[in-house]
C-alpha atoms as a PDB file:
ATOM      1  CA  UNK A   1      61.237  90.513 -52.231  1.00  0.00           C
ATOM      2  CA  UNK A   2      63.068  87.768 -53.821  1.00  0.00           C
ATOM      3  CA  UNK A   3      64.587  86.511 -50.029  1.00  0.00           C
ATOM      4  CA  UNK A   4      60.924  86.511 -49.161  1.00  0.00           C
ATOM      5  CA  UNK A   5      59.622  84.390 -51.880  1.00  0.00           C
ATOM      6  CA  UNK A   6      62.513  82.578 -50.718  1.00  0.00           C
ATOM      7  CA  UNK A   7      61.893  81.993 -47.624  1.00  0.00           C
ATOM      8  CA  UNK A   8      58.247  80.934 -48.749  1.00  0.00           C
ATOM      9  CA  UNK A   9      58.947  78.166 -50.252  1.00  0.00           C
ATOM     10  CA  UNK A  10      61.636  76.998 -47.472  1.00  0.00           C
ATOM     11  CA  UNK A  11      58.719  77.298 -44.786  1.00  0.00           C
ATOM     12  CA  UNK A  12      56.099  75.393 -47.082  1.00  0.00           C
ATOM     13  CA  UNK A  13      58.450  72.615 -48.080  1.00  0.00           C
ATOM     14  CA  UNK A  14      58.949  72.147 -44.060  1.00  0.00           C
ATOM     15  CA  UNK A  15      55.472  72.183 -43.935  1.00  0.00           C
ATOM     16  CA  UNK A  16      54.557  69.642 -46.166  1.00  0.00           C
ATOM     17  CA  UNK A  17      57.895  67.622 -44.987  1.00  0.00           C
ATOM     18  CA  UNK A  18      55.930  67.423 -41.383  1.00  0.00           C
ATOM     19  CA  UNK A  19      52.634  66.530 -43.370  1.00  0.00           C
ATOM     20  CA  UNK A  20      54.403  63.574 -44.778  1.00  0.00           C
ATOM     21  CA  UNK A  21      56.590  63.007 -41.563  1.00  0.00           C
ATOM     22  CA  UNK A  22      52.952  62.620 -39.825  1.00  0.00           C
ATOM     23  CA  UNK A  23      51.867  60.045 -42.294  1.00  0.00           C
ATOM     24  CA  UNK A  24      55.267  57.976 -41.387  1.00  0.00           C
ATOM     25  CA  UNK A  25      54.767  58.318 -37.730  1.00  0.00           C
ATOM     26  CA  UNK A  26      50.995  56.370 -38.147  1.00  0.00           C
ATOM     27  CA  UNK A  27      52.662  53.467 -39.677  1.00  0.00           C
ATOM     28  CA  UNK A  28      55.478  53.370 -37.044  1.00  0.00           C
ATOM     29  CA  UNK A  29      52.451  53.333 -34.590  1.00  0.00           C
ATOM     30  CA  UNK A  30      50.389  51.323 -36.312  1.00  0.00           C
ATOM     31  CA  UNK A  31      53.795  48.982 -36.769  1.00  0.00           C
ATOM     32  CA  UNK A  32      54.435  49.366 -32.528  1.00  0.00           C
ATOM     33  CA  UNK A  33      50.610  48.372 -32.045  1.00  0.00           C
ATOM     34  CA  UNK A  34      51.234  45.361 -34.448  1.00  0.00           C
ATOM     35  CA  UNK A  35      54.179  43.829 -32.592  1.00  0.00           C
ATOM     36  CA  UNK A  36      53.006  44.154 -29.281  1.00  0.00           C
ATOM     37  CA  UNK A  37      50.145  42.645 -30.019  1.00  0.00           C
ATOM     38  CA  UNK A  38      51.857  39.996 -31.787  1.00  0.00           C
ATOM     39  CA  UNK A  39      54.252  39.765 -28.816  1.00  0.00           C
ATOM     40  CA  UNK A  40      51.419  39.893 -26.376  1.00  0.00           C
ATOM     41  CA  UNK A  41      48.597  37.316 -27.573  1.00  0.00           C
ATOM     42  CA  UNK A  42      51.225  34.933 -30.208  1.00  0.00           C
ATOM     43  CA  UNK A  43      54.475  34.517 -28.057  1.00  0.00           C
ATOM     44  CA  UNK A  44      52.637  35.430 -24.796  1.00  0.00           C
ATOM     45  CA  UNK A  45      55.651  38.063 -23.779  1.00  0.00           C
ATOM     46  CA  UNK A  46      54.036  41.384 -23.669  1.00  0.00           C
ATOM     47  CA  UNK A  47      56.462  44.463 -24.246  1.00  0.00           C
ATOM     48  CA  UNK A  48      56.115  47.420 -21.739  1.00  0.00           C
ATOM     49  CA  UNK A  49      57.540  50.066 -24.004  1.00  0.00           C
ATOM     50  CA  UNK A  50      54.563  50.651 -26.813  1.00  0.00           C
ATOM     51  CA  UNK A  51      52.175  51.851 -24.551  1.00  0.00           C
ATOM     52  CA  UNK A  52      54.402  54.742 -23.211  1.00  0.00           C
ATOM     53  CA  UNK A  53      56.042  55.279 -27.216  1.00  0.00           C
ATOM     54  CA  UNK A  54      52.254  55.022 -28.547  1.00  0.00           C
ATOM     55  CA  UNK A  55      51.607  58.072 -26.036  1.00  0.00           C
ATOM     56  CA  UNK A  56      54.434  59.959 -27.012  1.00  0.00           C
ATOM     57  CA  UNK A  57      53.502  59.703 -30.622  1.00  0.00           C
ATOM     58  CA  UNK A  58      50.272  61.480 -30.168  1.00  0.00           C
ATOM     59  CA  UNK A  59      51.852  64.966 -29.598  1.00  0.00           C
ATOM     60  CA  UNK A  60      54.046  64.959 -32.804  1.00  0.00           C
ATOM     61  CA  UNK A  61      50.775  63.395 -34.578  1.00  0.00           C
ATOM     62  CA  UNK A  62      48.613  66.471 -33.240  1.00  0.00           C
ATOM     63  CA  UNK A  63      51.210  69.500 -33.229  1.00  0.00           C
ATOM     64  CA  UNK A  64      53.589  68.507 -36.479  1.00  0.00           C
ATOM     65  CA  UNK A  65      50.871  69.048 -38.945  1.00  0.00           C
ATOM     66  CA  UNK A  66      48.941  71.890 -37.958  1.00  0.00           C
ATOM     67  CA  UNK A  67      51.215  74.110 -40.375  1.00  0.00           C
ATOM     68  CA  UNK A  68      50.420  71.408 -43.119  1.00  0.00           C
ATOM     69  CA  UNK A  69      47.070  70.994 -42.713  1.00  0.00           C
ATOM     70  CA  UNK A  70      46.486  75.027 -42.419  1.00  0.00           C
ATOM     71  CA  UNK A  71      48.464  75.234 -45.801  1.00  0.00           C
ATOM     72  CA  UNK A  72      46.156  72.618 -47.896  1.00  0.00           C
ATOM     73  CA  UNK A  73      42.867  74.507 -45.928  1.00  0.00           C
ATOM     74  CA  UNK A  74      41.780  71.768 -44.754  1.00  0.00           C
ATOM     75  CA  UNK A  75      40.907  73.667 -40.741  1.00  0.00           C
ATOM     76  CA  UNK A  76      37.483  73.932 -40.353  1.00  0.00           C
ATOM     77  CA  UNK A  77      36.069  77.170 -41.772  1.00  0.00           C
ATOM     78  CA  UNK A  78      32.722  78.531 -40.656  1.00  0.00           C
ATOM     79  CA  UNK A  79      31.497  78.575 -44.415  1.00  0.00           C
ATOM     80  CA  UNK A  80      27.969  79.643 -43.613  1.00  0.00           C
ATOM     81  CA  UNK A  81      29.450  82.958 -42.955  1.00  0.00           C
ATOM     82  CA  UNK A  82      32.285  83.380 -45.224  1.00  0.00           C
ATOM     83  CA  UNK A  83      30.116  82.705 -48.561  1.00  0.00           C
ATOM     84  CA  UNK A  84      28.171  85.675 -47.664  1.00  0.00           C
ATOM     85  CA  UNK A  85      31.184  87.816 -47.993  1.00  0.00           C
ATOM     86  CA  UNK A  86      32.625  88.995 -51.408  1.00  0.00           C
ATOM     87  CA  UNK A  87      35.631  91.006 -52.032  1.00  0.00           C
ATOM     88  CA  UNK A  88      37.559  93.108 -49.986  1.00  0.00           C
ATOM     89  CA  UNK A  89      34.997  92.317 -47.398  1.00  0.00           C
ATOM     90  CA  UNK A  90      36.110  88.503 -47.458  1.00  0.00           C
ATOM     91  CA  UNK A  91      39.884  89.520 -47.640  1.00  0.00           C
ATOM     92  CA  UNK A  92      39.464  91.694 -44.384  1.00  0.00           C
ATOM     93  CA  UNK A  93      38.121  88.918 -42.673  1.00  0.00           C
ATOM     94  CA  UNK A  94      40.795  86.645 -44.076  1.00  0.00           C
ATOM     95  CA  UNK A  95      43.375  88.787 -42.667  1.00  0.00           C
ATOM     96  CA  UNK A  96      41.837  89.591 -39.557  1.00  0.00           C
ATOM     97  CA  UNK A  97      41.529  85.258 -39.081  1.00  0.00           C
ATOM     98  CA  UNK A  98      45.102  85.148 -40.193  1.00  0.00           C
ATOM     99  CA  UNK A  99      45.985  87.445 -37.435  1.00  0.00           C
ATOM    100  CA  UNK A 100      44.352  85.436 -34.552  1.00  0.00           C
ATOM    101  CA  UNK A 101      46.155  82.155 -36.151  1.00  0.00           C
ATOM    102  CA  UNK A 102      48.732  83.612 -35.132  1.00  0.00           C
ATOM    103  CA  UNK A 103      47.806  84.799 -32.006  1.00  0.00           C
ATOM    104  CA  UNK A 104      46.944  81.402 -31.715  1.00  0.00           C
ATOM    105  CA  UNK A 105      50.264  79.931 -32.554  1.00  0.00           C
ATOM    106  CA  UNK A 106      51.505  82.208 -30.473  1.00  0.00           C
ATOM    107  CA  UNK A 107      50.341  80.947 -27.082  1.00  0.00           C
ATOM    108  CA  UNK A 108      50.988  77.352 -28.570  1.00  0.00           C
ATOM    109  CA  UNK A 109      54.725  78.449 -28.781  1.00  0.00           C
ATOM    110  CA  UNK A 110      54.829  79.875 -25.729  1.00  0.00           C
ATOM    111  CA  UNK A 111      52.436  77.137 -23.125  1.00  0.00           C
ATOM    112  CA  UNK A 112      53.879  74.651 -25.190  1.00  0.00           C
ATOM    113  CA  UNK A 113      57.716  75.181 -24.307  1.00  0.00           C
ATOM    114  CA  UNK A 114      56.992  76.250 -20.914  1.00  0.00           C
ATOM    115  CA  UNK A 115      55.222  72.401 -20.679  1.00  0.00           C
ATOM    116  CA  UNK A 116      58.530  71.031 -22.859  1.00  0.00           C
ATOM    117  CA  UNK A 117      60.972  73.416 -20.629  1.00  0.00           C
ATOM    118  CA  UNK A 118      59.147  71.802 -17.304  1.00  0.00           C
ATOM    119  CA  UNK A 119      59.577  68.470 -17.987  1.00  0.00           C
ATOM    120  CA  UNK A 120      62.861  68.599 -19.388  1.00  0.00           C
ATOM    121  CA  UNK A 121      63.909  70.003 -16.203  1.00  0.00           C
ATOM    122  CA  UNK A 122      62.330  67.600 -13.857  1.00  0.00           C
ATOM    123  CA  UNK A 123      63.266  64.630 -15.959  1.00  0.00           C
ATOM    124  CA  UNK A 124      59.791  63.770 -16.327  1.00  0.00           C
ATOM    125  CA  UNK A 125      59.916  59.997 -17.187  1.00  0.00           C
ATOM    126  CA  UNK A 126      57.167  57.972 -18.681  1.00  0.00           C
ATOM    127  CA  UNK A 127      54.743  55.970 -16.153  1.00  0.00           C
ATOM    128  CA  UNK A 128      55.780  52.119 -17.804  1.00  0.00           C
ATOM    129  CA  UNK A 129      58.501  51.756 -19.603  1.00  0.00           C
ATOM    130  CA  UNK A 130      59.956  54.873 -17.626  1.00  0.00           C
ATOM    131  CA  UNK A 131      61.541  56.775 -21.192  1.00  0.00           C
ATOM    132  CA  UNK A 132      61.948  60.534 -20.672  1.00  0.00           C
ATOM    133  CA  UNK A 133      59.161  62.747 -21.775  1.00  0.00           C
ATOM    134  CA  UNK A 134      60.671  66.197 -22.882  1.00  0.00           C
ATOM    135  CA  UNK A 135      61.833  64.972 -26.520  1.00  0.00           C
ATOM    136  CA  UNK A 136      58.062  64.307 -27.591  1.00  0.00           C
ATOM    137  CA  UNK A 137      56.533  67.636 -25.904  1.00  0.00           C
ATOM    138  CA  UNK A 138      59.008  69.172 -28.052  1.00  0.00           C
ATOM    139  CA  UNK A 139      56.624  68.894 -30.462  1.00  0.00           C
ATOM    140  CA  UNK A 140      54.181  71.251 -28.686  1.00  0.00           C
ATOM    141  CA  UNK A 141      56.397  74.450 -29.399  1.00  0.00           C
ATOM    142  CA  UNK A 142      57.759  73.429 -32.636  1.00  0.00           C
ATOM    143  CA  UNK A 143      54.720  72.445 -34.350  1.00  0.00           C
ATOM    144  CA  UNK A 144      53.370  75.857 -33.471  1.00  0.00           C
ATOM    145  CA  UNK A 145      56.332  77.592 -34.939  1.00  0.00           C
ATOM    146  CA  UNK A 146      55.671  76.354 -38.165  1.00  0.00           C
ATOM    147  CA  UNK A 147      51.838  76.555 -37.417  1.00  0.00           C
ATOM    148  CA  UNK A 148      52.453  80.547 -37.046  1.00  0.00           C
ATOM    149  CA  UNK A 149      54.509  80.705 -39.754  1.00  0.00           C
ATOM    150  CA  UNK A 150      52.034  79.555 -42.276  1.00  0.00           C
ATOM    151  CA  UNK A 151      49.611  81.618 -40.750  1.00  0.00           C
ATOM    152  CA  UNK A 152      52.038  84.756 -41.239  1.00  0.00           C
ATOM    153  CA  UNK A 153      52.448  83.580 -44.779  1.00  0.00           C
ATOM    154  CA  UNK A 154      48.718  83.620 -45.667  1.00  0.00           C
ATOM    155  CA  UNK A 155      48.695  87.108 -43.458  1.00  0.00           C
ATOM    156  CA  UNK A 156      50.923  88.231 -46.203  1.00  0.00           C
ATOM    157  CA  UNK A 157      48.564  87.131 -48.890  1.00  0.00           C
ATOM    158  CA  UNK A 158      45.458  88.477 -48.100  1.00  0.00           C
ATOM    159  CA  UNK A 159      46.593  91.654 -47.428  1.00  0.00           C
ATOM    160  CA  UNK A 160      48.010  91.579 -51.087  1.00  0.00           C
ATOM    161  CA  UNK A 161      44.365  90.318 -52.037  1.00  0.00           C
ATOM    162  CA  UNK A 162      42.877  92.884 -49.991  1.00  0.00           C
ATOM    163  CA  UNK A 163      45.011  96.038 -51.442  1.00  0.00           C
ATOM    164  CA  UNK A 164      44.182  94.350 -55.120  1.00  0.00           C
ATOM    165  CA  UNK A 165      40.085  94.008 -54.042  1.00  0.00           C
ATOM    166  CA  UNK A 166      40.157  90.130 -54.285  1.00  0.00           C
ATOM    167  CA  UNK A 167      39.196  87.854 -52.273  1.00  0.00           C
ATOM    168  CA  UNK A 168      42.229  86.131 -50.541  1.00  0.00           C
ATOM    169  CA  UNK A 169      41.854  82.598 -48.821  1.00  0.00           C
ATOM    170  CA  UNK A 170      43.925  80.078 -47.365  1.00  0.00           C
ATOM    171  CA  UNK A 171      44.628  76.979 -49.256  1.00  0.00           C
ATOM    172  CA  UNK A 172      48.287  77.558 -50.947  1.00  0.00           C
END
């Protein structure tokens, strides 16, 4: 039990290491955005290259913090329902919601390397600047890793909760 708790808190420091990594890929966007502006209507030399690194950005900014954001409970929850359930009722559902997150993750995992897989293969290349493509759908698969892995964490939780008659939930 001890490697488990363990391994716990490994997965949940990685997660909130990718909530934080998030944060610091905004400001090098925001940063990119700056500059080329700068560049674009100051010096009058546009870059080519912030469009096309802008893009990439947007998968690590969407996939990295799933896992983080599903640890604080911040996903939406349909509330209207939930409040209406008490007990072991409420920790049934909780596992049964934990089990289709990670169904969920699941088929992120798996679409999402076949799409990273792909275009490392063909070499995909960005349409401007031409930069390869593969390194930021990488983010696809491993986002959903950790996504899965904080949903198996919380699986693990409410069925404690359930067993014991409480409630369970999701927020760490």
């Amino acid at each position: 039990m001890k490697a488990v708790n363990k391994a716990v808190r490994i997965i949940e420091r990685v997660n909130d290491a990718t909530g934080f990594a998030t944060g610091v890929i905004i400001v090098a966007m925001f940063a990119a955005v700056t500059y080329s502006v700068f560049l674009r209507y100051v010096i009058e030399a546009p870059t080519r290259w912030v469009v096309d690194v802008g893009e990439m950005m947007l998968l690590p900014l969407v996939y990295l913090p799933l896992a983080y954001i599903q640890k604080e409970g911040g996903h939406v929850t349909i509330d209207l329902v939930v409040t209406q359930i008490h007990g072991r009722a409420r920790a049934a559902t909780n596992v049964f919601v934990s089990l289709l997150g990670v169904f969920f993750a699941i088929l992120i995992v798996w679409q999402g390397g076949l799409t990273w897989w792909s275009f490392y293969q063909r070499g995909k290349l960005s349409m401007i600047a031409a930069l390869p493509e593969h390194p930021a759908t990488f983010f696809i698969p491993l986002g959903g890793v950790f996504f899965g892995l904080q949903f198996l964490i919380q699986l693990g939780r409410n069925i404690v909760a359930f067993r014991r008659g409480e409630e369970g939930g999701f927020a760490s």
